[in-house]
C-alpha atoms as a PDB file:
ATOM      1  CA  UNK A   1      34.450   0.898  15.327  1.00  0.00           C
ATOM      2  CA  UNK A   2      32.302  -1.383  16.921  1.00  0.00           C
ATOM      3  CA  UNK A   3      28.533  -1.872  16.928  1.00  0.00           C
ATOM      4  CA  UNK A   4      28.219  -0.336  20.819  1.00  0.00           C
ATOM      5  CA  UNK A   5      29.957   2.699  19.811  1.00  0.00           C
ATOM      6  CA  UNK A   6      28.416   3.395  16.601  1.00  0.00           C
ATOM      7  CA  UNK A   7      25.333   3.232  18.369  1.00  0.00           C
ATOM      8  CA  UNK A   8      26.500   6.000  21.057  1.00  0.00           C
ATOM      9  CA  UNK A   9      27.502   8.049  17.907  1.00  0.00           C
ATOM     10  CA  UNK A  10      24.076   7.575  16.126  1.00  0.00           C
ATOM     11  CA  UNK A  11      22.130   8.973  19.714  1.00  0.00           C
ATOM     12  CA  UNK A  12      24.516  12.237  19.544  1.00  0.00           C
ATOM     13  CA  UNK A  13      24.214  12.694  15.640  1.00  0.00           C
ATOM     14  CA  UNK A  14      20.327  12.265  15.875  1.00  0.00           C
ATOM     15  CA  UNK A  15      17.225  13.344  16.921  1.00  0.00           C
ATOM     16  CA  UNK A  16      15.698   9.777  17.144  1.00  0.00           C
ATOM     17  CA  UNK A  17      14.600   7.545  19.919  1.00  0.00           C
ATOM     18  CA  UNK A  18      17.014   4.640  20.963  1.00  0.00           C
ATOM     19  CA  UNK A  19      14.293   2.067  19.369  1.00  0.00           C
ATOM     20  CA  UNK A  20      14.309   3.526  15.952  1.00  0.00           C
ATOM     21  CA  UNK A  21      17.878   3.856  16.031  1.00  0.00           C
ATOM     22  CA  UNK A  22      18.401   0.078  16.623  1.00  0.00           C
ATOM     23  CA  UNK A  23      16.027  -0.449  14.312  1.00  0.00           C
ATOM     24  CA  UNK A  24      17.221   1.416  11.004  1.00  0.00           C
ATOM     25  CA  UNK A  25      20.929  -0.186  12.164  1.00  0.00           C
ATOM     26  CA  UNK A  26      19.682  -3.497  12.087  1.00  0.00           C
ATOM     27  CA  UNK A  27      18.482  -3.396   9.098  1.00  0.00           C
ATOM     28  CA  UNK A  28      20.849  -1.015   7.073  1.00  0.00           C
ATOM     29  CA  UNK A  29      23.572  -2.838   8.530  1.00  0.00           C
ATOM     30  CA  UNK A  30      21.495  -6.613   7.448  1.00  0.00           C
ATOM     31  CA  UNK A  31      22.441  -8.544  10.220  1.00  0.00           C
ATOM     32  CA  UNK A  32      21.256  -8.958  13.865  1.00  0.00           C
ATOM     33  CA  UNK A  33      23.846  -6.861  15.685  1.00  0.00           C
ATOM     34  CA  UNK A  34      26.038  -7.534  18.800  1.00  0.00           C
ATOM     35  CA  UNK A  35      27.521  -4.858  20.919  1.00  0.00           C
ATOM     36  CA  UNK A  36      31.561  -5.920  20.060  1.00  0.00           C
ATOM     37  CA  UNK A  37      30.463  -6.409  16.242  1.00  0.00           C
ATOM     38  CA  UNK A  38      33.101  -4.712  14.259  1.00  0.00           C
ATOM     39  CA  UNK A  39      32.116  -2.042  11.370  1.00  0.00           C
ATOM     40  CA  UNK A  40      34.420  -1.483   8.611  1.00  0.00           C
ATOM     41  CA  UNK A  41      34.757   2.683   8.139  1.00  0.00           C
ATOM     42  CA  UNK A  42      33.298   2.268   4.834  1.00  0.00           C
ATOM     43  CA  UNK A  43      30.304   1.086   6.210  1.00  0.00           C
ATOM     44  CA  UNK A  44      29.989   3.608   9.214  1.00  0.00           C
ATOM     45  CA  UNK A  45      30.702   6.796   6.808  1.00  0.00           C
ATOM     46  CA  UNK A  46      27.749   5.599   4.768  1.00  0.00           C
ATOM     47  CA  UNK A  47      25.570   5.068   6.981  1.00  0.00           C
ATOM     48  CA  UNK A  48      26.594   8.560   9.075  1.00  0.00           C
ATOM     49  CA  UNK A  49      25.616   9.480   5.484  1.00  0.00           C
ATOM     50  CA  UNK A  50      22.121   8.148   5.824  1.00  0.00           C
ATOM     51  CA  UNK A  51      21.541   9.275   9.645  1.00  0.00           C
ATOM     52  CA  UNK A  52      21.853  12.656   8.096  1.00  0.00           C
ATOM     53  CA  UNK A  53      19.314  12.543   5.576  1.00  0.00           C
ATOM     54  CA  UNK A  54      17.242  11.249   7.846  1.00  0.00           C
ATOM     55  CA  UNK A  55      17.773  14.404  10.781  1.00  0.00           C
ATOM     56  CA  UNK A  56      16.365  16.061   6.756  1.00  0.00           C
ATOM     57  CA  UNK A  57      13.215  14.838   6.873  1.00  0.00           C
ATOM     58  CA  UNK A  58      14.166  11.834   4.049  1.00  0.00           C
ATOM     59  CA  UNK A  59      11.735   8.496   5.100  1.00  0.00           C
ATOM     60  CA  UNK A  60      13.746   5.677   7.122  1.00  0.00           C
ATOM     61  CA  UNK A  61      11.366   3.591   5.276  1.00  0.00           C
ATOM     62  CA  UNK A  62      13.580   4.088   2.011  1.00  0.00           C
ATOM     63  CA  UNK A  63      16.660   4.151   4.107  1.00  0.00           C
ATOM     64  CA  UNK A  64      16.359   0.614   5.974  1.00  0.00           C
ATOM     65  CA  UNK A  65      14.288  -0.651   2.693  1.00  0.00           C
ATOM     66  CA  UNK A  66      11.302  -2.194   4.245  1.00  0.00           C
ATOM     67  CA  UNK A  67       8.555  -1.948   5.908  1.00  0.00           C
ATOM     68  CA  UNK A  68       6.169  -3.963   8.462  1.00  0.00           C
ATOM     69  CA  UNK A  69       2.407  -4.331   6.934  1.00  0.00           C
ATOM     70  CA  UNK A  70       0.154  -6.716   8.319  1.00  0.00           C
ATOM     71  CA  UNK A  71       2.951  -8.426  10.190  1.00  0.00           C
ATOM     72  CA  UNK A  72       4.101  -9.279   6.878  1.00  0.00           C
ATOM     73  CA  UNK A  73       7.820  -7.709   5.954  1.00  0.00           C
ATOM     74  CA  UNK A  74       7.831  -5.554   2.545  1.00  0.00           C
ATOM     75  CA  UNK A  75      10.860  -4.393   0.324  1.00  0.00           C
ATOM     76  CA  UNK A  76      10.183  -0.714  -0.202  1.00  0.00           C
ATOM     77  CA  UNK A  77      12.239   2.335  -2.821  1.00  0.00           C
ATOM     78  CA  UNK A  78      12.042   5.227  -3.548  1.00  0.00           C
ATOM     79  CA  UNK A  79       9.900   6.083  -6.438  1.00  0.00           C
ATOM     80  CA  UNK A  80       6.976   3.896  -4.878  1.00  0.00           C
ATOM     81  CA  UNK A  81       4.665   4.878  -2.118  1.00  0.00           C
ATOM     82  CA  UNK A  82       5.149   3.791   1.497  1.00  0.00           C
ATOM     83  CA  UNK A  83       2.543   1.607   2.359  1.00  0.00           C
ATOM     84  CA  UNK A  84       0.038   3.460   5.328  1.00  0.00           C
ATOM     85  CA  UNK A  85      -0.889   1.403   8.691  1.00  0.00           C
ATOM     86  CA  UNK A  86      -4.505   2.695   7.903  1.00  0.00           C
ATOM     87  CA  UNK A  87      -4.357   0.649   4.675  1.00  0.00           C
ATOM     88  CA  UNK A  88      -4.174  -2.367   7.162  1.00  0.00           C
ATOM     89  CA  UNK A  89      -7.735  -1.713   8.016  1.00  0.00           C
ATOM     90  CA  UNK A  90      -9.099  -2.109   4.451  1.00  0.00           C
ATOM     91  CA  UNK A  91      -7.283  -5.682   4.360  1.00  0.00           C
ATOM     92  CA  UNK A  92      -8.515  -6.848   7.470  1.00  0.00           C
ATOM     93  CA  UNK A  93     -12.284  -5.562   6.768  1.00  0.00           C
ATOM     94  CA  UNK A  94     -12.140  -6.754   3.096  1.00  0.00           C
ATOM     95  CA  UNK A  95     -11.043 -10.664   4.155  1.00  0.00           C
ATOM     96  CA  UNK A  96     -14.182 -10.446   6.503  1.00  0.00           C
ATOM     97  CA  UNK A  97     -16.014  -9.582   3.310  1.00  0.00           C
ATOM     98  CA  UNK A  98     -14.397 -12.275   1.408  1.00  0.00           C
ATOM     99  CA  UNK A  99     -14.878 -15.267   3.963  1.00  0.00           C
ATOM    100  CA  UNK A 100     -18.752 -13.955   4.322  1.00  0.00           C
ATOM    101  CA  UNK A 101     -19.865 -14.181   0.632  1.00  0.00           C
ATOM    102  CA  UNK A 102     -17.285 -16.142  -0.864  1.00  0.00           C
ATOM    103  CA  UNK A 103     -17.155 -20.218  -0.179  1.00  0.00           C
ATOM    104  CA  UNK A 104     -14.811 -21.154  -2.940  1.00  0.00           C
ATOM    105  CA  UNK A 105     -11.910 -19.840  -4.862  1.00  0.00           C
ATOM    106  CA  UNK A 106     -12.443 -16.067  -5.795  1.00  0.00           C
ATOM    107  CA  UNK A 107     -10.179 -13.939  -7.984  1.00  0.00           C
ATOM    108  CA  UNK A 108      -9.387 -10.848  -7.059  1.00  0.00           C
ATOM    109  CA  UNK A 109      -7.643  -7.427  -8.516  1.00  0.00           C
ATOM    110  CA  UNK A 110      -5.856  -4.869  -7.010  1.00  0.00           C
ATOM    111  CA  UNK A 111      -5.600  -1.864  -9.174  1.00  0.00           C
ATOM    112  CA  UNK A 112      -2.506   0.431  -8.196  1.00  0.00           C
ATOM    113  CA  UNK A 113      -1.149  -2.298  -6.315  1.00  0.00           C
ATOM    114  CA  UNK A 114       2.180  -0.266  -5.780  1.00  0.00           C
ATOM    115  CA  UNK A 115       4.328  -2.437  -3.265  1.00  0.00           C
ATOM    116  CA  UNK A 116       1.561  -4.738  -3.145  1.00  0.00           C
ATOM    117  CA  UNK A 117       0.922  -5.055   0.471  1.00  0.00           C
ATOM    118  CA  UNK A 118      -2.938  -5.188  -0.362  1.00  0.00           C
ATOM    119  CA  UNK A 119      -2.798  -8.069  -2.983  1.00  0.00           C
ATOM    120  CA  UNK A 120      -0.044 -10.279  -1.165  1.00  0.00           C
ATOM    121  CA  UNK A 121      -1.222  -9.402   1.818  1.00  0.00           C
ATOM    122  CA  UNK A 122      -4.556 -11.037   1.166  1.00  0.00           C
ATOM    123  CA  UNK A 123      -2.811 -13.501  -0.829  1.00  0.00           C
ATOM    124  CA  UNK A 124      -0.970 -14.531   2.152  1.00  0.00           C
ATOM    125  CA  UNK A 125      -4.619 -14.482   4.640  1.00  0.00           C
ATOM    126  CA  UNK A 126      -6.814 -15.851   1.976  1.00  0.00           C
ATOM    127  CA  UNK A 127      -5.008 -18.475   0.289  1.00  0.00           C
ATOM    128  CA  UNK A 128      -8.086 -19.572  -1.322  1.00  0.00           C
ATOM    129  CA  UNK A 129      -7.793 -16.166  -3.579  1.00  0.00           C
ATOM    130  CA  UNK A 130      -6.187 -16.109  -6.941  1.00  0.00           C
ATOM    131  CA  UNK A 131      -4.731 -12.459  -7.131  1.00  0.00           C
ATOM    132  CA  UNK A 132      -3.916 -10.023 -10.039  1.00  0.00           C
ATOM    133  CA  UNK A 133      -1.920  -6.812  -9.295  1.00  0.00           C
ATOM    134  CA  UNK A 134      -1.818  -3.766 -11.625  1.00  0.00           C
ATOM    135  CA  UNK A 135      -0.066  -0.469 -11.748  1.00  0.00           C
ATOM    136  CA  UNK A 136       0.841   1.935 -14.105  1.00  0.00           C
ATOM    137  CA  UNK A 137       4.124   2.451 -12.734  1.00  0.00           C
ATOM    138  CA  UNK A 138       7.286   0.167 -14.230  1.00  0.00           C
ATOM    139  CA  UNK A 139       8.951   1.288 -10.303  1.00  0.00           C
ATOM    140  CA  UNK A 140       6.019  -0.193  -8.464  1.00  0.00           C
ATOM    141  CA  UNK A 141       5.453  -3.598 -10.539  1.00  0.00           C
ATOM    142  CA  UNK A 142       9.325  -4.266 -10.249  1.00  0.00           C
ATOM    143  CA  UNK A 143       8.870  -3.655  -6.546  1.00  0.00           C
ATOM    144  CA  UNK A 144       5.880  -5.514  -6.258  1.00  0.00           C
ATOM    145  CA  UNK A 145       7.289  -8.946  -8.128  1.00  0.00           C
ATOM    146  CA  UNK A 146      10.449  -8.581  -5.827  1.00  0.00           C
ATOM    147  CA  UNK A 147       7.757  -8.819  -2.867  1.00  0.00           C
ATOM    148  CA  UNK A 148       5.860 -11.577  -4.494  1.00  0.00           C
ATOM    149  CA  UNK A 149       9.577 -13.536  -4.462  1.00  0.00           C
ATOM    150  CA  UNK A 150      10.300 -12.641  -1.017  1.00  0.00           C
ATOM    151  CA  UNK A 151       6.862 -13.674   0.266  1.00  0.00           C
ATOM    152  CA  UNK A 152       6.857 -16.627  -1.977  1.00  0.00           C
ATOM    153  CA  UNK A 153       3.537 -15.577  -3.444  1.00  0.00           C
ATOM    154  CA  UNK A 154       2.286 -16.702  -6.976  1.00  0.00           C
ATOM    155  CA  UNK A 155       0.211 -13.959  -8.129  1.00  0.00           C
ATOM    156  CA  UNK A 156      -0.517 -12.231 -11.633  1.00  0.00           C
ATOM    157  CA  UNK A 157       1.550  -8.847 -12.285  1.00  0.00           C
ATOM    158  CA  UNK A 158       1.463  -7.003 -14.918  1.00  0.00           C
ATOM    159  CA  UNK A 159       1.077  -3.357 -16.783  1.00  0.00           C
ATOM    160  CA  UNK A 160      -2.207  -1.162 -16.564  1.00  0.00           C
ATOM    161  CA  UNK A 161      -3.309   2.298 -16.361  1.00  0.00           C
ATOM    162  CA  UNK A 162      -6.011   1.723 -14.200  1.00  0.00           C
ATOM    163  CA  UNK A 163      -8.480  -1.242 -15.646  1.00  0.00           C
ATOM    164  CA  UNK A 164      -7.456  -0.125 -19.604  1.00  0.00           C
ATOM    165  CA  UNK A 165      -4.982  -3.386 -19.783  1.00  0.00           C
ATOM    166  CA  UNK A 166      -7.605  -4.833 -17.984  1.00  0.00           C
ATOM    167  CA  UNK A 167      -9.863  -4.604 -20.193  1.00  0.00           C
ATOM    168  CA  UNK A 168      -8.747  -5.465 -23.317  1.00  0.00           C
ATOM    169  CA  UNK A 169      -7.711  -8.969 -22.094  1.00  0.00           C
ATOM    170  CA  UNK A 170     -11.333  -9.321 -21.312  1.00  0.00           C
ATOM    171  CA  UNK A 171     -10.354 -10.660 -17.328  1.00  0.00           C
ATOM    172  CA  UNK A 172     -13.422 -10.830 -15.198  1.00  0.00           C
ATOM    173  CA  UNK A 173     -13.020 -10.676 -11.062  1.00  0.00           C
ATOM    174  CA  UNK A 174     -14.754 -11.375  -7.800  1.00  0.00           C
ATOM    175  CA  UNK A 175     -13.239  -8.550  -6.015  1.00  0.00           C
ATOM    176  CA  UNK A 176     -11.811  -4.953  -6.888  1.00  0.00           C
ATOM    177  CA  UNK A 177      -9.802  -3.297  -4.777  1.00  0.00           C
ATOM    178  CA  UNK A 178      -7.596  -0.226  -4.663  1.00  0.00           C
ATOM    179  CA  UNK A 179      -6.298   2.441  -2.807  1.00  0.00           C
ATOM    180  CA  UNK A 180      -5.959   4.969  -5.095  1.00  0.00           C
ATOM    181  CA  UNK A 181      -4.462   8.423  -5.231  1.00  0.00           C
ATOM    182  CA  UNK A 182      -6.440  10.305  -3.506  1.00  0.00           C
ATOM    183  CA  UNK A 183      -5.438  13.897  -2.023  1.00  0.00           C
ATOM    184  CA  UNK A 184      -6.153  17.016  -3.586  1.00  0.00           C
ATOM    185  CA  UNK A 185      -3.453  19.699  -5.006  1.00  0.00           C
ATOM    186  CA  UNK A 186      -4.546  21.696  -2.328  1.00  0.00           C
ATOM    187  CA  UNK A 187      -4.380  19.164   0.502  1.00  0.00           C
ATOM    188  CA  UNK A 188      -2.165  19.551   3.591  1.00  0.00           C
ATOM    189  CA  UNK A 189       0.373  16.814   3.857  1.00  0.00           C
ATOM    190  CA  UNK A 190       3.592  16.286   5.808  1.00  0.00           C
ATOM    191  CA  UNK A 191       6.528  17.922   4.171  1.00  0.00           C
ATOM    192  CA  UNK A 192       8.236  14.571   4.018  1.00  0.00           C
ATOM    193  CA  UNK A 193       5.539  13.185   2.113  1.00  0.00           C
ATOM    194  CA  UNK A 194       5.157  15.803  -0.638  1.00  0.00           C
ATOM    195  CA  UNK A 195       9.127  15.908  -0.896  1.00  0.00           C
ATOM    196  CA  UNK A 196       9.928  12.659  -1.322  1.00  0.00           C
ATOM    197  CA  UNK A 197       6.586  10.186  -2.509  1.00  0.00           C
ATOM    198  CA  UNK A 198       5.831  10.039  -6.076  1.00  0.00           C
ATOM    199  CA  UNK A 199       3.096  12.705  -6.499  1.00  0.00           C
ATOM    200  CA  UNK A 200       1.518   9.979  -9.249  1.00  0.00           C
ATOM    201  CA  UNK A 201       0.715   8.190  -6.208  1.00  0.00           C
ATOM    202  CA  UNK A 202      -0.986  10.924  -4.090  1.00  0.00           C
ATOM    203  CA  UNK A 203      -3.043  13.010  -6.111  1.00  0.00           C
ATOM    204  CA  UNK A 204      -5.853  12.168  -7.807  1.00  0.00           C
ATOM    205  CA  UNK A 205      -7.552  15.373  -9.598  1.00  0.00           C
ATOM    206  CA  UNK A 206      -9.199  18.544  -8.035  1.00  0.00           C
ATOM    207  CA  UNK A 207     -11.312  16.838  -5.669  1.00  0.00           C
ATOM    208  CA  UNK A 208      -9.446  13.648  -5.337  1.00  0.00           C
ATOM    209  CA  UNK A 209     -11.964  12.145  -7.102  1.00  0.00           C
ATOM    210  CA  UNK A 210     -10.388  11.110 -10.345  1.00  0.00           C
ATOM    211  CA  UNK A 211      -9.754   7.186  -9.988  1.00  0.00           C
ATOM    212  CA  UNK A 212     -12.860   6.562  -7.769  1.00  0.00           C
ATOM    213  CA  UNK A 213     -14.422   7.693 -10.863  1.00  0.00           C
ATOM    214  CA  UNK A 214     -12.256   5.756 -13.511  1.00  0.00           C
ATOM    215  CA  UNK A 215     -12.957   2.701 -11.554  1.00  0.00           C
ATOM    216  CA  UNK A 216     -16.472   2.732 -10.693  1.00  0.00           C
ATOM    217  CA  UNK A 217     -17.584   3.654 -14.233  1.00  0.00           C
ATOM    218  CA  UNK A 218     -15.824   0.864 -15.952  1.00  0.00           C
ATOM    219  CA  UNK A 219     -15.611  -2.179 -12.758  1.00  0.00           C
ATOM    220  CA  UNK A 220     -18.770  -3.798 -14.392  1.00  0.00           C
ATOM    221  CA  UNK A 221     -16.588  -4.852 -17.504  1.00  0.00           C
ATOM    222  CA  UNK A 222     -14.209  -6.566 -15.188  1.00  0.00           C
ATOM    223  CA  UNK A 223     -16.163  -7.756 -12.616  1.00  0.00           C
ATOM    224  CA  UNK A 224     -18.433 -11.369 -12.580  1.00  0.00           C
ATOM    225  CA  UNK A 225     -22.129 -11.422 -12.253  1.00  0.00           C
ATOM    226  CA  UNK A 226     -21.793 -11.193  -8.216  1.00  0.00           C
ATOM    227  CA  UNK A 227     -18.522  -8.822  -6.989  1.00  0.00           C
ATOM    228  CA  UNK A 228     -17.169  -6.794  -4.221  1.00  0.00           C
ATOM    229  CA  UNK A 229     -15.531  -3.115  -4.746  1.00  0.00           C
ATOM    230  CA  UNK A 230     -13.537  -1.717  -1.786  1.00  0.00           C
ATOM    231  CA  UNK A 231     -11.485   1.093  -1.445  1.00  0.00           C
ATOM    232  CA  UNK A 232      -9.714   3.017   0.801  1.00  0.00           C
ATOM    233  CA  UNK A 233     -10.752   6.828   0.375  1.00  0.00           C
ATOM    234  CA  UNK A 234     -10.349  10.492   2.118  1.00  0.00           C
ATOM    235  CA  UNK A 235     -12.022  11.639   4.914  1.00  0.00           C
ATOM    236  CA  UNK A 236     -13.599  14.130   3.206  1.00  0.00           C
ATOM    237  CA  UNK A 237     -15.175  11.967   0.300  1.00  0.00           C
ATOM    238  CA  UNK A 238     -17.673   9.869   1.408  1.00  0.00           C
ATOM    239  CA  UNK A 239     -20.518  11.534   0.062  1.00  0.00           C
ATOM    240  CA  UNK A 240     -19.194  12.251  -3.277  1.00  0.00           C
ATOM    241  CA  UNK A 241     -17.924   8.246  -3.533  1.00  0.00           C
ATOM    242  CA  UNK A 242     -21.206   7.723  -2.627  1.00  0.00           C
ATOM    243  CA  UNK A 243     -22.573   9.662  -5.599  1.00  0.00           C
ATOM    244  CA  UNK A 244     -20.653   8.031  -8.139  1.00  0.00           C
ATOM    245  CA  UNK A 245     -21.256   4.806  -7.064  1.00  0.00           C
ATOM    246  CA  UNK A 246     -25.029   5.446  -7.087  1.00  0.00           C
ATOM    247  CA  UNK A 247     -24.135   6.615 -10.679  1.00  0.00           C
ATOM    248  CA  UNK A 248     -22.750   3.038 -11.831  1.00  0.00           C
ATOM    249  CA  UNK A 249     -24.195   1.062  -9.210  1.00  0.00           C
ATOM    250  CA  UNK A 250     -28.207   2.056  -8.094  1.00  0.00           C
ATOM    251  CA  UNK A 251     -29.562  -0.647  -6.273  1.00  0.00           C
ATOM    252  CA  UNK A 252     -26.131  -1.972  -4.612  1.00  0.00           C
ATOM    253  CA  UNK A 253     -25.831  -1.632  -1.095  1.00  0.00           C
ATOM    254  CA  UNK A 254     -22.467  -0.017   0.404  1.00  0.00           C
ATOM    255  CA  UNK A 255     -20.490  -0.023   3.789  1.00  0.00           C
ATOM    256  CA  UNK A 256     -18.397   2.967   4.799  1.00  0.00           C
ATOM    257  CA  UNK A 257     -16.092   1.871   7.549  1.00  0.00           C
ATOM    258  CA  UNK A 258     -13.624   4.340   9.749  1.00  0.00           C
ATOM    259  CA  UNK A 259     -10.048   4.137  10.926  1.00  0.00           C
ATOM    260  CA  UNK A 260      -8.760   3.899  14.615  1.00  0.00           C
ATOM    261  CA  UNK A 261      -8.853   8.007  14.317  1.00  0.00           C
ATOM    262  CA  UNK A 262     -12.489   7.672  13.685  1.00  0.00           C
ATOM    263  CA  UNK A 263     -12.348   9.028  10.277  1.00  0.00           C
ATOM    264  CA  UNK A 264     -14.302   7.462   7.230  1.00  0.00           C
ATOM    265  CA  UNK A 265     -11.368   5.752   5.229  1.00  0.00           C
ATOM    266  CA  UNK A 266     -12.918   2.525   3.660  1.00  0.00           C
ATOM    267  CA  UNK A 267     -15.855   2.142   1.065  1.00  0.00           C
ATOM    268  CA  UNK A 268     -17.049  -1.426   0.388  1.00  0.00           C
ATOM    269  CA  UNK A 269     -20.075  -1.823  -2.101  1.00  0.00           C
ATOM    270  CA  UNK A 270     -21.672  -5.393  -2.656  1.00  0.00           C
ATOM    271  CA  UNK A 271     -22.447  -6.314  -6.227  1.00  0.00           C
ATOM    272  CA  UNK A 272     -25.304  -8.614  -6.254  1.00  0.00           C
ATOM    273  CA  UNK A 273     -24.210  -9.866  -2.951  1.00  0.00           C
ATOM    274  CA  UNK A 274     -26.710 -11.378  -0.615  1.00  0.00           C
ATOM    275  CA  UNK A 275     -26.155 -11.773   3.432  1.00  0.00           C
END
């Protein structure tokens, strides 16, 4: 069968648009296809295979194995959370931080760093940042070195349930960030989401709090005398983050920024930062 025909096939056996179509061949099949390209059976039965899984709600994310982030390409699995075009937001506003209060070489760490869109994503706009990436998960740190490789980043990876590795190796940072798990059991989500994402990487506690809390009460060990903290948080949160950060952190000022939806989704609090 050739590649014009298979893509006839795939608009009958599917409910998706002709882009996406094009686009989950291109990449399933890893090259840039003609129309006369010929597509051993093998091949085609698979990926009928695949079409259908898809029509069953399964992410094309994990099917074509990537994903676009910051006009950066990322390797994604399953097992590891797809990274959110929101989360694109809390990059771009955090490098604004970064270039404002920091002139020279900063380090930064990114705590549940999953893929690691947000670390080597930075890496890759703020060379001048040495970046460490954590997670808990032995998925998501594989994942995340295979990105480092394919984005030819050097950055730190390694082991950490939260800032407890951390820690005890007694690092000290310019910048935390994270986007933590953050939905409650309760929460509504899409049904493709709660079937097929790692829940590990979703929920965090009975009001979603859990890991805001985990970080802010222990960031002081790990971060220098002068720091940035952002995160990327629920809608529904703000005033609660707010609370715990007052807890650890009285007298430093915060930002709350929103998303394109114009829901609050970022928290940024300056550590003995001036303007």
């Amino acid at each position: 069968m050739d590649y014009q025909t298979l893509l006839e096939l795939s608009r009958k056996e599917s409910h998706l648009d002709d882009k996406t179509i094009k686009y989950v061949l291109k990449y399933y099949l890893k090259v840039e296809p003609t129309l006369k390209m010929k597509i051993g059976q093998t091949k085609i039965d698979d990926y009928l295979r695949q079409l259908q899984k898809i029509n069953e709600g399964y992410p094309i994310q994990y099917i074509v194995g990537n994903v676009d982030f910051y006009g950066y390409n990322f390797k994604v699995k399953p097992g590891v959370l797809i990274p959110r075009f929101e989360t694109e937001q809390l990059v771009f506003h955090t490098k604004k931080y970064i270039n404002k209060y920091f002139s020279n070489k900063v380090s930064l760490l990114d705590i549940g760093t999953g893929t690691g869109v947000i670390g080597l994503t930075l890496k890759k706009e703020v060379p001048k940042i040495d970046v460490t990436m954590v997670d808990i998960s032995a998925k998501a740190l594989k994942l995340a070195k295979v990105n480092a490789s394919h984005l030819n980043e050097d950055v730190t990876i390694y082991k950490s349930d939260m800032l407890d590795e951390v820690i005890r190796l007694n690092e000290k940072f310019d910048i935390i960030i994270s986007n933590p798990p953050y939905l409650t059991k309760d929460e509504e989500i899409m049904e493709v989401v709660r079937r097929y994402e790692p829940s590990k990487a979703l929920y965090g506690g009975k009001k979603g709090l859990k890991y805001y809390k985990v970080i802010l009460a222990n960031a002081k060990k790990v971060l220098k005398d002068r720091g940035l903290i952002a995160f990327e948080i629920g809608s529904s949160q703000t005033l609660d983050i707010i609370k715990i950060a007052n807890k650890y952190f009285k007298d430093s000022p915060y930002e709350i920024k929103k998303d394109f939806q114009g829901r609050d989704r970022m928290f940024f609090l300056f550590y003995n930062l001036n303007d």
